[in-house]
Protein backbone atom coordinates (compact mmCIF):
# COMPACT_ATOMS: atom_id res chain seq x y z
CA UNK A 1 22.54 46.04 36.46
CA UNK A 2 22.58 49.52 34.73
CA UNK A 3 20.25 49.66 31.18
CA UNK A 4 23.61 50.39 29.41
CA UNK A 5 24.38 46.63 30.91
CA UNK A 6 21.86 45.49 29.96
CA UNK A 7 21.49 46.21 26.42
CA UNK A 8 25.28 45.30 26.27
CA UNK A 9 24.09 41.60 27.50
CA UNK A 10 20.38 41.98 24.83
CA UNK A 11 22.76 42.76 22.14
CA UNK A 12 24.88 39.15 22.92
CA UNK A 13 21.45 37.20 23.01
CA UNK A 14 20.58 38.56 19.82
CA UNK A 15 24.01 37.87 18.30
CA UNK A 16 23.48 34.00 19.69
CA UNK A 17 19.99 34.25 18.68
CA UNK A 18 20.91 35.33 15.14
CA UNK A 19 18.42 37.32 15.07
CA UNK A 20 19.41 40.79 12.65
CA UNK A 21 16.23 43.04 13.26
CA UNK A 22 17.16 42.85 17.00
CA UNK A 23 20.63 43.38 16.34
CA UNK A 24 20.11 46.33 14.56
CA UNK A 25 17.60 48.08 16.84
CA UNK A 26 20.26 47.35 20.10
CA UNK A 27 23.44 48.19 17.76
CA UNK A 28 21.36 51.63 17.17
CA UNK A 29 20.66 52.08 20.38
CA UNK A 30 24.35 51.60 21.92
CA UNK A 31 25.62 53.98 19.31
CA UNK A 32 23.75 56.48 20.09
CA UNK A 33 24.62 55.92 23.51
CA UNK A 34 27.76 56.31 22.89
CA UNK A 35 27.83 58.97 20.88
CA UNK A 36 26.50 61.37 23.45
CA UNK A 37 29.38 59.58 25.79
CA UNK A 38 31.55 60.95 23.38
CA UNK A 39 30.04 64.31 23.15
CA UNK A 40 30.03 64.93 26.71
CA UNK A 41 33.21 62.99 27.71
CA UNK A 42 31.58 61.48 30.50
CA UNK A 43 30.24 57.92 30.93
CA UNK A 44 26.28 58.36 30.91
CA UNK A 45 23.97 56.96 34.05
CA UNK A 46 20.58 55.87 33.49
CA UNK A 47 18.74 58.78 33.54
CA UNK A 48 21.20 60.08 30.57
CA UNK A 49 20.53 56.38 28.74
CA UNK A 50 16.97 57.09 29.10
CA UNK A 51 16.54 60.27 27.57
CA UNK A 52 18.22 58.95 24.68
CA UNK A 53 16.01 55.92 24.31
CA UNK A 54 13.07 58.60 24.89
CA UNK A 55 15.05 60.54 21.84
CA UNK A 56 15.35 57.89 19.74
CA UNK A 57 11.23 56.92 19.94
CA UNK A 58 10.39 60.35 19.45
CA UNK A 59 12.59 59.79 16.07
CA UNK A 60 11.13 56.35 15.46
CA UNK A 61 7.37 58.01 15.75
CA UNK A 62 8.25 60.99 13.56
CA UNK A 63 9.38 58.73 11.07
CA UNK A 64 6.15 56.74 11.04
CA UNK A 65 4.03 59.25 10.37
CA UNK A 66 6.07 60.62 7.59
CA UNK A 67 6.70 57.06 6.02
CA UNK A 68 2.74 56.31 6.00
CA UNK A 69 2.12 59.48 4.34
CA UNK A 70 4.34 58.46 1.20
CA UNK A 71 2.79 54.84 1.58
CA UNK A 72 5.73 52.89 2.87
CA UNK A 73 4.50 50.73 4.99
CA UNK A 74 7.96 48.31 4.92
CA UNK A 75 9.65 51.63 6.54
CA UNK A 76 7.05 52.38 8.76
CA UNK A 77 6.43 48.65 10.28
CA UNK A 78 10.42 48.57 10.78
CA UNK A 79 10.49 51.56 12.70
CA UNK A 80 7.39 50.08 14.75
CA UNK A 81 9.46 47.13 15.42
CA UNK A 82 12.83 49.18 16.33
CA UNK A 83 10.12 50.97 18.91
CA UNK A 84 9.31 47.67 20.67
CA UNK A 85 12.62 46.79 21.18
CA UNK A 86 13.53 50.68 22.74
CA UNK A 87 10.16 50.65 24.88
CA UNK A 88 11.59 47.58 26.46
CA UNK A 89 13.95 50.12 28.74
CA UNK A 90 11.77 52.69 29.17
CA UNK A 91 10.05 52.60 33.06
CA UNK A 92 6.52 51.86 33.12
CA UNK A 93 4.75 54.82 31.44
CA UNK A 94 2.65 56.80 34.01
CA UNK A 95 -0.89 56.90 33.25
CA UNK A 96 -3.42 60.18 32.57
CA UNK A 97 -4.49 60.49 36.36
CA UNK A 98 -0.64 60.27 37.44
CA UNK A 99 0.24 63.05 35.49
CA UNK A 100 -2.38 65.10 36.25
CA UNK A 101 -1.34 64.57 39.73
CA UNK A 102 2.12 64.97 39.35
CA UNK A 103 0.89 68.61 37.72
CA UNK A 104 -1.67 69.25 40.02
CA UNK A 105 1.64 68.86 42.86
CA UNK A 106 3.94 70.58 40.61
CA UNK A 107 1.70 74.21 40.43
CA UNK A 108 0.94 73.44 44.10
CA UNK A 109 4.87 73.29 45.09
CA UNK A 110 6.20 75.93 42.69
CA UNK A 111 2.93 78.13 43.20
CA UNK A 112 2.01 78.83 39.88
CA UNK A 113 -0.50 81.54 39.10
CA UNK A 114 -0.34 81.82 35.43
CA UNK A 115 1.54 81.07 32.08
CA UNK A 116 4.32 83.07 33.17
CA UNK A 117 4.73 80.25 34.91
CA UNK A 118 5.25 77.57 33.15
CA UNK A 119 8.70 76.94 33.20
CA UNK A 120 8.94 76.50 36.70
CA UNK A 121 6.13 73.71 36.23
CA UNK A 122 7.33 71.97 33.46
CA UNK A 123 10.75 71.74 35.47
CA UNK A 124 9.04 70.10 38.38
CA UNK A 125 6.95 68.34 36.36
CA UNK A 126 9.79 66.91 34.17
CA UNK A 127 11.82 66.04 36.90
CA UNK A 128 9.05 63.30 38.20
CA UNK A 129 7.85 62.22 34.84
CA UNK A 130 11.36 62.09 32.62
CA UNK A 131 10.81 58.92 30.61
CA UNK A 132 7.28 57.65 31.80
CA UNK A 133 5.53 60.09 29.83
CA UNK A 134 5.51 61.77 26.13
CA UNK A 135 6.95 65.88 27.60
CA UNK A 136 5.16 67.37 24.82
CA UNK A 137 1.48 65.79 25.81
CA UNK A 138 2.37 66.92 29.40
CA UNK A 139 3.35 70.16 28.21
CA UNK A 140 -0.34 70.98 26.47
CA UNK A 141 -1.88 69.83 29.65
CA UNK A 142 0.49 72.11 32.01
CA UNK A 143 -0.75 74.76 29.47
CA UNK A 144 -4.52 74.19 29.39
CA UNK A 145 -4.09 74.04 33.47
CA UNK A 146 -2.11 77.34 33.55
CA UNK A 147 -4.26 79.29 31.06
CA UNK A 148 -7.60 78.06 32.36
């Protein structure tokens, strides 16, 4: 079943469920979806759904910080909750010695010398860790490996 199925079928449960935060998060979530079907004309495949989702929890942890600063902790615990409910379709993030490796194969394969570089390793690098890991921690550490 693709993830676009599946939230489809989350969405019913929730509906049955009656349960409205849910609702809201999945309703979200397909609209965005959508959206970008719309934009592009095309129907999207999972990788495409996933880099929304990953879009949308960037969004969701933006917003956090920004609501705790001006002490609204109502706005930030929602987003927390609509973050749950997007993390559920996100792949099993990779872990700190799994990306190093992945980066440690990446310079190997695209034979990076320097920071010049780091476009070609960020491509590899994204192209194995696309939705299992935040792009922007990976990006300092591709950094701190290239300059060092």
């Amino acid at each position: 079943m693709s993830i676009k199925a599946r939230i489809t079928e989350d969405m019913k449960e929730a509906m049955k469920a009656k349960d409205a935060q849910r609702l809201g998060a999945l309703r979200l979530l397909l609209a965005a979806v959508k959206q970008r079907e719309v934009d592009e004309r095309a129907e999207l495949g999972d990788a495409e759904v996933l880099s929304v989702i990953d879009k949308m929890v960037k969004q969701r942890r933006d917003s956090i910080a920004q609501y705790e600063a001006a002490g609204r902790e109502d706005l930030a615990s929602q987003e927390r909750f609509e973050i749950e409910v997007l993390s559920a379709y996100l792949p099993k993030q990779a872990d700190e010695a799994e990306i190093a490796a992945e980066i440690e194969a990446a310079i190997a394969a695209t034979g990076a010398k320097g920071m010049a570089d780091m476009g070609k390793v960020m491509n590899a690098v994204k192209a194995k860790l696309a939705g299992r890991a935040d792009m922007a921690k990976v990006s300092g550490l591709v950094k701190a490996k290239l300059a060092g």
